[in-house]
N, C-alpha and C. Protein backbone atom coordinates (compact mmCIF):
# COMPACT_ATOMS: atom_id res chain seq x y z
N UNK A 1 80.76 99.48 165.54
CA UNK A 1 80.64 100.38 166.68
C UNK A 1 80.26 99.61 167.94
N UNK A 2 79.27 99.04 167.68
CA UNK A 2 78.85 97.65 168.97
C UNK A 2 80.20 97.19 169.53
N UNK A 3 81.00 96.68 169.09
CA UNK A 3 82.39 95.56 169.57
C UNK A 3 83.35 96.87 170.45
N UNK A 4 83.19 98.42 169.48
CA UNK A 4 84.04 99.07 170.34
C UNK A 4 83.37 99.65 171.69
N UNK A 5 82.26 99.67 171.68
CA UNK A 5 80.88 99.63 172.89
C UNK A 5 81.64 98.33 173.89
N UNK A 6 81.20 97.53 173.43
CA UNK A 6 81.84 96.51 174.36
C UNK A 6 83.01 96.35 174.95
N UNK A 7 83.95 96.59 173.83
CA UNK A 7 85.47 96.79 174.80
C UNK A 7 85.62 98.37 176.03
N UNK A 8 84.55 99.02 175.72
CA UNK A 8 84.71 100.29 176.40
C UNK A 8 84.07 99.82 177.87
N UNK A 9 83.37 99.22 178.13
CA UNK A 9 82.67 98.41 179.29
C UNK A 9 83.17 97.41 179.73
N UNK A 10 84.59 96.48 178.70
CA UNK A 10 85.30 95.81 179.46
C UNK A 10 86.35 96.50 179.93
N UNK A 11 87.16 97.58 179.34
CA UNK A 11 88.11 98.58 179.67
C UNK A 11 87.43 99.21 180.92
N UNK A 12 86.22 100.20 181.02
CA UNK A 12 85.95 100.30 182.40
C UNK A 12 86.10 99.55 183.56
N UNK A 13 85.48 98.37 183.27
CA UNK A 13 85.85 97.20 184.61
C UNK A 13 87.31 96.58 184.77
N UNK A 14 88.14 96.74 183.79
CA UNK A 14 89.58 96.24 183.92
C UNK A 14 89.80 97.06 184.73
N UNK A 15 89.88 99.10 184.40
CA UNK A 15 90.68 100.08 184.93
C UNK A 15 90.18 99.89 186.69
N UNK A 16 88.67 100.12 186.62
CA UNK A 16 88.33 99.75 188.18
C UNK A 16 88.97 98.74 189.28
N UNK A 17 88.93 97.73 188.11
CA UNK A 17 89.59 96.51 189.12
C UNK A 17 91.10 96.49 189.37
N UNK A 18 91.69 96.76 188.53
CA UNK A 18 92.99 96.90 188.18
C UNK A 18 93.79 98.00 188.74
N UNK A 19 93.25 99.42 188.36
CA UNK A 19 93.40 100.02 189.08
C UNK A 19 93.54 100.19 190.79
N UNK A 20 92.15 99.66 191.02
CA UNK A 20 92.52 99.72 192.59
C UNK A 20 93.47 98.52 193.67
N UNK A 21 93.52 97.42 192.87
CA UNK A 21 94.91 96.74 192.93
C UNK A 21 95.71 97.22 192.97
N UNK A 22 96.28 97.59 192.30
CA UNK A 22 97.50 97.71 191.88
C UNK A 22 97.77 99.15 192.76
N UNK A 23 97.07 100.12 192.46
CA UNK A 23 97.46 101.43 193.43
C UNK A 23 97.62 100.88 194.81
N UNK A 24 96.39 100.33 195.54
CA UNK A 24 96.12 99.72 196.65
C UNK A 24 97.20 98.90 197.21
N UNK A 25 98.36 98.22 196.01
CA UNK A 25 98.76 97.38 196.57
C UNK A 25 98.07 96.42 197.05
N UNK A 26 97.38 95.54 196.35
CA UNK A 26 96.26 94.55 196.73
C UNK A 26 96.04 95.05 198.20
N UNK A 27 95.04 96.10 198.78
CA UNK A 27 94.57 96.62 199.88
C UNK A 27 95.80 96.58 200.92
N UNK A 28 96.96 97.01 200.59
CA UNK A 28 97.73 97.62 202.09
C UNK A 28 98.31 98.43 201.59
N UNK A 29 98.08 99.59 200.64
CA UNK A 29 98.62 100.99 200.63
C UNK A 29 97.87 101.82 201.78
N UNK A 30 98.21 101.74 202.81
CA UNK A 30 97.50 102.96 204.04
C UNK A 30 97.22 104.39 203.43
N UNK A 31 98.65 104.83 202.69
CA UNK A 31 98.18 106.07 202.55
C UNK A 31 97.09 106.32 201.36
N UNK A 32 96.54 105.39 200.88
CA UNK A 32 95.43 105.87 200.03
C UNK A 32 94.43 105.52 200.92
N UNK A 33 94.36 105.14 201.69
CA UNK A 33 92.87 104.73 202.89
C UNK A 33 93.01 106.06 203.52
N UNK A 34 94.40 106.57 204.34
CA UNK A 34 94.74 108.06 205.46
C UNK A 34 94.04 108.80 204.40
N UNK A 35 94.47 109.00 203.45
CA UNK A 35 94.29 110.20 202.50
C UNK A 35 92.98 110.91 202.27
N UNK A 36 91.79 109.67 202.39
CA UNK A 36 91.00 110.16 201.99
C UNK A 36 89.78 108.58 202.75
N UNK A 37 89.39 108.57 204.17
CA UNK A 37 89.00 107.37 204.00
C UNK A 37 87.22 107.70 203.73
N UNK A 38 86.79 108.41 203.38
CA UNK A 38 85.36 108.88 203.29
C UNK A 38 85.24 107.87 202.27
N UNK A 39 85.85 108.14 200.82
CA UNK A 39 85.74 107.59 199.82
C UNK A 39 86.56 106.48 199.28
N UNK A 40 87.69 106.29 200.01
CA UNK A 40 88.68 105.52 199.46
C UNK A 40 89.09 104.51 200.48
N UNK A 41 88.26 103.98 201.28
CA UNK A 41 88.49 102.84 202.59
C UNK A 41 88.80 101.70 202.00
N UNK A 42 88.48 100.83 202.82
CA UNK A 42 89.08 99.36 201.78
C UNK A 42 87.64 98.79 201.42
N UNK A 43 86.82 99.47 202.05
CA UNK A 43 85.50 98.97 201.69
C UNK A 43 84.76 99.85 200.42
N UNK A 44 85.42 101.51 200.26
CA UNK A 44 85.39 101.70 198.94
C UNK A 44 85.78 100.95 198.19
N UNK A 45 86.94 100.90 198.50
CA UNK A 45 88.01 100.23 197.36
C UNK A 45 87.28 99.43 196.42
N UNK A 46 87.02 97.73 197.62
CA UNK A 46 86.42 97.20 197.42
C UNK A 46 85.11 97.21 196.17
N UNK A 47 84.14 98.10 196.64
CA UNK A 47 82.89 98.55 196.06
C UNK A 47 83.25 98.70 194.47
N UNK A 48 84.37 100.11 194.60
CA UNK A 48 84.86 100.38 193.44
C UNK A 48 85.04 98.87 192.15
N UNK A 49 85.87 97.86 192.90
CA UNK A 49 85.90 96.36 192.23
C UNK A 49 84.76 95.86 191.65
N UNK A 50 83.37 96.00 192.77
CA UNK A 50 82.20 95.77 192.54
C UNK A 50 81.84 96.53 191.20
N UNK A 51 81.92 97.72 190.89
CA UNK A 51 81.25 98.22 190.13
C UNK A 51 82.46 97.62 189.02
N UNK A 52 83.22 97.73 188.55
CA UNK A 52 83.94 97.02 187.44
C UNK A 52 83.95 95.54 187.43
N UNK A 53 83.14 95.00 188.32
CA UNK A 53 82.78 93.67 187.57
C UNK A 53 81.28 93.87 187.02
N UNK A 54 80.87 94.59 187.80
CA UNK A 54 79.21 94.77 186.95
C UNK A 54 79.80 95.53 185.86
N UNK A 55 80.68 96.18 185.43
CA UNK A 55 80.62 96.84 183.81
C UNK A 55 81.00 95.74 182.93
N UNK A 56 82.22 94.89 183.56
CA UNK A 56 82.82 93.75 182.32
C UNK A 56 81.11 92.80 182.25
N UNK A 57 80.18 92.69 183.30
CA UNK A 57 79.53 91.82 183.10
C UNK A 57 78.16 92.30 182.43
N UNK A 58 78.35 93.40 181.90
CA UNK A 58 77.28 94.15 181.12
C UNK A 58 77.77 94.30 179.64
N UNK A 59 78.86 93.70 179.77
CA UNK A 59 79.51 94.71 178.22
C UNK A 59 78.98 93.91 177.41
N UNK A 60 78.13 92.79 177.11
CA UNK A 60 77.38 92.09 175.71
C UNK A 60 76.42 92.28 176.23
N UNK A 61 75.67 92.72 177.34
CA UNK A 61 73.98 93.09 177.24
C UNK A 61 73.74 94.16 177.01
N UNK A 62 74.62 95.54 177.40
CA UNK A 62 74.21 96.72 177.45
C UNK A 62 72.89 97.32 176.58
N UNK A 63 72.74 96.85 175.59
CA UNK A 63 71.74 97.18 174.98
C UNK A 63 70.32 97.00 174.98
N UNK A 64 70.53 95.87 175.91
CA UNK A 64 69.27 95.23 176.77
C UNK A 64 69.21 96.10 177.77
N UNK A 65 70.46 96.69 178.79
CA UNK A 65 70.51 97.24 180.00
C UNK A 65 70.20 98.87 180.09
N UNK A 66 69.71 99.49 179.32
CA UNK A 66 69.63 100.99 178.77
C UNK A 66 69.85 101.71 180.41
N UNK A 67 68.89 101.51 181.22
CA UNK A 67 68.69 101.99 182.78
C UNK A 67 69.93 101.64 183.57
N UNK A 68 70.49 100.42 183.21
CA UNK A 68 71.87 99.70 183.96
C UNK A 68 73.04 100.42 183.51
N UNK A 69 72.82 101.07 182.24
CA UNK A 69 73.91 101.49 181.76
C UNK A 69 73.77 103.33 182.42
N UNK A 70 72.72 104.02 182.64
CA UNK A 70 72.20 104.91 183.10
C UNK A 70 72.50 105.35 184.52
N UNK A 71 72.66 104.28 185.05
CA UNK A 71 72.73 103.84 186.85
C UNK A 71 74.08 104.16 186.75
N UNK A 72 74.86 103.49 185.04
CA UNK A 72 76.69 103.05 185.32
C UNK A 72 77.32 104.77 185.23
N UNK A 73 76.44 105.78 184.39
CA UNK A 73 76.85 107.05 184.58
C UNK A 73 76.71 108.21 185.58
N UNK A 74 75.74 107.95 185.94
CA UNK A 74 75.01 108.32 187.63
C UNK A 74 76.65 107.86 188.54
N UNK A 75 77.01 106.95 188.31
CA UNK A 75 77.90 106.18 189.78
C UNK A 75 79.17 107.07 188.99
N UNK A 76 79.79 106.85 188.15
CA UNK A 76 80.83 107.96 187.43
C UNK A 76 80.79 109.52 187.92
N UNK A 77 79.23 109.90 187.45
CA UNK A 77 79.42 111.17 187.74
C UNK A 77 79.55 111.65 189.03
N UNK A 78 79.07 110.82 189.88
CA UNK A 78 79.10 110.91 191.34
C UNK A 78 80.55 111.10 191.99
N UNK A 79 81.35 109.86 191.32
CA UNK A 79 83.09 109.73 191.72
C UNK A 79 83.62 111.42 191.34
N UNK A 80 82.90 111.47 190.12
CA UNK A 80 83.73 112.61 189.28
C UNK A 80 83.82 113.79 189.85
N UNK A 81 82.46 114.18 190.16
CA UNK A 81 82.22 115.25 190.71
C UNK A 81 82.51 115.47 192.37
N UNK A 82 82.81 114.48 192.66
CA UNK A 82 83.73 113.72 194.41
C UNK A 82 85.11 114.41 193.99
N UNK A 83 85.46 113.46 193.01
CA UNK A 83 87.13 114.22 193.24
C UNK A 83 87.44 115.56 192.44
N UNK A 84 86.25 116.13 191.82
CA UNK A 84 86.52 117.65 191.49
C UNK A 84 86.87 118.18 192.21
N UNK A 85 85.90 118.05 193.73
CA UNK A 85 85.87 119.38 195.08
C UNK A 85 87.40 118.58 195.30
N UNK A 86 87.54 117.27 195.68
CA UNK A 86 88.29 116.84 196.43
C UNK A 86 90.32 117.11 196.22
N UNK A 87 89.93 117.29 195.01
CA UNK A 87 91.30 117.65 194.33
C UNK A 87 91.45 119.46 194.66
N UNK A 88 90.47 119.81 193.88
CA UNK A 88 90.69 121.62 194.56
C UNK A 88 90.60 122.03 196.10
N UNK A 89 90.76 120.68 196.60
CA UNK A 89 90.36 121.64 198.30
C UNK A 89 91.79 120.89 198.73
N UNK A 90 92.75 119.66 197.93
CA UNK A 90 93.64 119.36 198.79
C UNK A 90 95.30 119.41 197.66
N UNK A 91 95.99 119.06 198.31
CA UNK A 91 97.40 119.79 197.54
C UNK A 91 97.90 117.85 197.56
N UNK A 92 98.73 117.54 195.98
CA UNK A 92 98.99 116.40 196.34
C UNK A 92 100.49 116.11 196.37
N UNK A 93 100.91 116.94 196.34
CA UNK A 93 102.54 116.92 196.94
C UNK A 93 102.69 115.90 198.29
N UNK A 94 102.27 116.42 199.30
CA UNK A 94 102.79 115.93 200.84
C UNK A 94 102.05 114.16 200.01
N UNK A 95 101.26 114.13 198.97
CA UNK A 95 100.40 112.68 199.14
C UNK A 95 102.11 111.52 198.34
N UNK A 96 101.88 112.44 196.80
CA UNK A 96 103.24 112.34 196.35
C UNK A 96 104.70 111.77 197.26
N UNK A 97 105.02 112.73 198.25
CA UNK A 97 105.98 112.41 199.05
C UNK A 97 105.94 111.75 200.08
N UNK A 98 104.54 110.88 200.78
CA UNK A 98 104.37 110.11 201.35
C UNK A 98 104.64 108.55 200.55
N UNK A 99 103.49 108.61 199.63
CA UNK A 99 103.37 107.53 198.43
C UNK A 99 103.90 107.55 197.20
N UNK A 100 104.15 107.23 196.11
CA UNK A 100 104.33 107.77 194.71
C UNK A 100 103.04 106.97 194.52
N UNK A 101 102.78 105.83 194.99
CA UNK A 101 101.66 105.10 194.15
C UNK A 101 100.14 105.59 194.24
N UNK A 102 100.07 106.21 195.46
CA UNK A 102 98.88 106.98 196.58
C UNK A 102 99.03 108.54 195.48
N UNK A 103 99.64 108.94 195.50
CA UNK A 103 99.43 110.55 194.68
C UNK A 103 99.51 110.07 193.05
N UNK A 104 99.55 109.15 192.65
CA UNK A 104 99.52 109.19 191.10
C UNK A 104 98.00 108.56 190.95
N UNK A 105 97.32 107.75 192.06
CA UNK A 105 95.75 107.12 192.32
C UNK A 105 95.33 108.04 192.45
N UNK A 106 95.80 109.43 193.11
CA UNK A 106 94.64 110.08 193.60
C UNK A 106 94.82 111.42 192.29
N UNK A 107 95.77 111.62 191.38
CA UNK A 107 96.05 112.49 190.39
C UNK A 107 95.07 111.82 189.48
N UNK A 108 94.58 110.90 188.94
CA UNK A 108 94.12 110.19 187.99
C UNK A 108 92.75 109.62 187.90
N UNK A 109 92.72 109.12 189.09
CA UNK A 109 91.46 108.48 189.17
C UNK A 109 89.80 109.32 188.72
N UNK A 110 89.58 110.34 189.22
CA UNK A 110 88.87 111.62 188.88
C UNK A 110 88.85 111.93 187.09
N UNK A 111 89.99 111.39 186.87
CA UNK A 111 90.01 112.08 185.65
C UNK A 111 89.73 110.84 184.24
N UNK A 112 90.22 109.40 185.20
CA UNK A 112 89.24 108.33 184.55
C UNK A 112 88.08 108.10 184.59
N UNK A 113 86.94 108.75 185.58
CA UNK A 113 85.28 108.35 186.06
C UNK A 113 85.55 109.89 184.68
N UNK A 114 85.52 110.86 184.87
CA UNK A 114 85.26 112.07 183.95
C UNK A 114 85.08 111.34 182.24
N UNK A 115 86.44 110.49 181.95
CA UNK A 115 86.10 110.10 180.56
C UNK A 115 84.89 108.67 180.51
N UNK A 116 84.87 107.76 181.58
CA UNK A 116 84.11 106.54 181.50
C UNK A 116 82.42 107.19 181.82
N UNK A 117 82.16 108.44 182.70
CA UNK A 117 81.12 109.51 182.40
C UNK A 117 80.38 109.42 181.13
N UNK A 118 81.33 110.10 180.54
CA UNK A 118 81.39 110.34 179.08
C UNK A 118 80.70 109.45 178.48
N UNK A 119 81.37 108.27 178.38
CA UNK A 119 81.05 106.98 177.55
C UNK A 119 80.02 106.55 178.02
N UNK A 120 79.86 106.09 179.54
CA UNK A 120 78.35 105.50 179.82
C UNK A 120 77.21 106.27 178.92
N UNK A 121 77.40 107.63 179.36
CA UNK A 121 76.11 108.67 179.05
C UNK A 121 75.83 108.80 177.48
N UNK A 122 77.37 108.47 176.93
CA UNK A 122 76.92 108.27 175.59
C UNK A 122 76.04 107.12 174.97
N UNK A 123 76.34 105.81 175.63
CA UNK A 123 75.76 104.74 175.24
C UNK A 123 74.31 104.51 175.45
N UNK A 124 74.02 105.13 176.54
CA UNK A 124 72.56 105.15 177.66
C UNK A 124 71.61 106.14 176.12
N UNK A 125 72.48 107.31 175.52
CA UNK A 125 71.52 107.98 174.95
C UNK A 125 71.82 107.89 173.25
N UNK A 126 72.59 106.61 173.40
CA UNK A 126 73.41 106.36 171.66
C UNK A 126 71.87 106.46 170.93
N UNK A 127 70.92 105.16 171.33
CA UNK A 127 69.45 105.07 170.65
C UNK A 127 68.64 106.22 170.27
N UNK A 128 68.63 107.47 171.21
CA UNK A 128 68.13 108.95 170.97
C UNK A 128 69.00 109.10 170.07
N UNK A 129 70.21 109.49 169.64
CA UNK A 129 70.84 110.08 169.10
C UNK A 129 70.55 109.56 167.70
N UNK A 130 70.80 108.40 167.66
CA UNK A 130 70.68 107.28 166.05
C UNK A 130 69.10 107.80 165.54
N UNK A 131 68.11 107.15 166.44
CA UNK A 131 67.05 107.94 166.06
C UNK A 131 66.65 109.41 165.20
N UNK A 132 67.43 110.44 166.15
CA UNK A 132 67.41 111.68 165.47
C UNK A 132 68.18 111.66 164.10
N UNK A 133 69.00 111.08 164.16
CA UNK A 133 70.12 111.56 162.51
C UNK A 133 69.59 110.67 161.69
């Protein structure tokens, strides 16, 4: 279970990093900056990178990191609950027909922090849980 712990914290920091590459167009997709630059500037972007190198670079301590890993679901739920409102208040067609790469980042992304959520919060409280059973 540990090793699949670990690949789940290197898979987070791949999708982060990778993800925003590649959507971004190594930082010159405009319309994902127009779209939304509160959260998605190049200095999000950026940040976003930041936080997926701190997950690949946690994924063999985590168990040392209980609070780090705590902090890593806090920052998830934060995105998550960002692009809940942010998706029900905007339509992504016109994003779609501007970009294909910009409306499939902004269809998805929300719905990857929702499952990596998941997983942080599981790991942060795996020790409670083992304990109890």
């Amino acid at each position: 279970m540990n090793n699949l712990i670990t690949k789940g914290f290197k898979l987070a920091g791949i999708l982060n990093i990778s993800g925003v590459l590649i959507f971004s167009r190594f930082f010159t997709n405009r319309a994902i900056y127009d779209t939304d630059p509160n959260a998605m500037s190049k200095f999000g972007l950026l940040m976003i990178i930041v936080w997926g190198l701190a997950f690949i670079a946690s994924s063999k301590k985590y168990k040392d990191l209980k609070w780090l890993v705590g902090v890593f679901a806090i920052e998830k739920l934060v995105y998550s609950i960002y692009w809940t409102f942010w998706i029900l208040k905007n339509d992504l067609i016109p994003i779609y027909e501007q970009d294909l790469m910009a409306g499939f980042f902004y269809t998805i992304y929300g719905l990857n922090d929702w499952l990596f959520f998941l997983f942080f919060t599981y790991v942060f409280f795996k020790p409670i849980i083992k304990t109890k059973s």
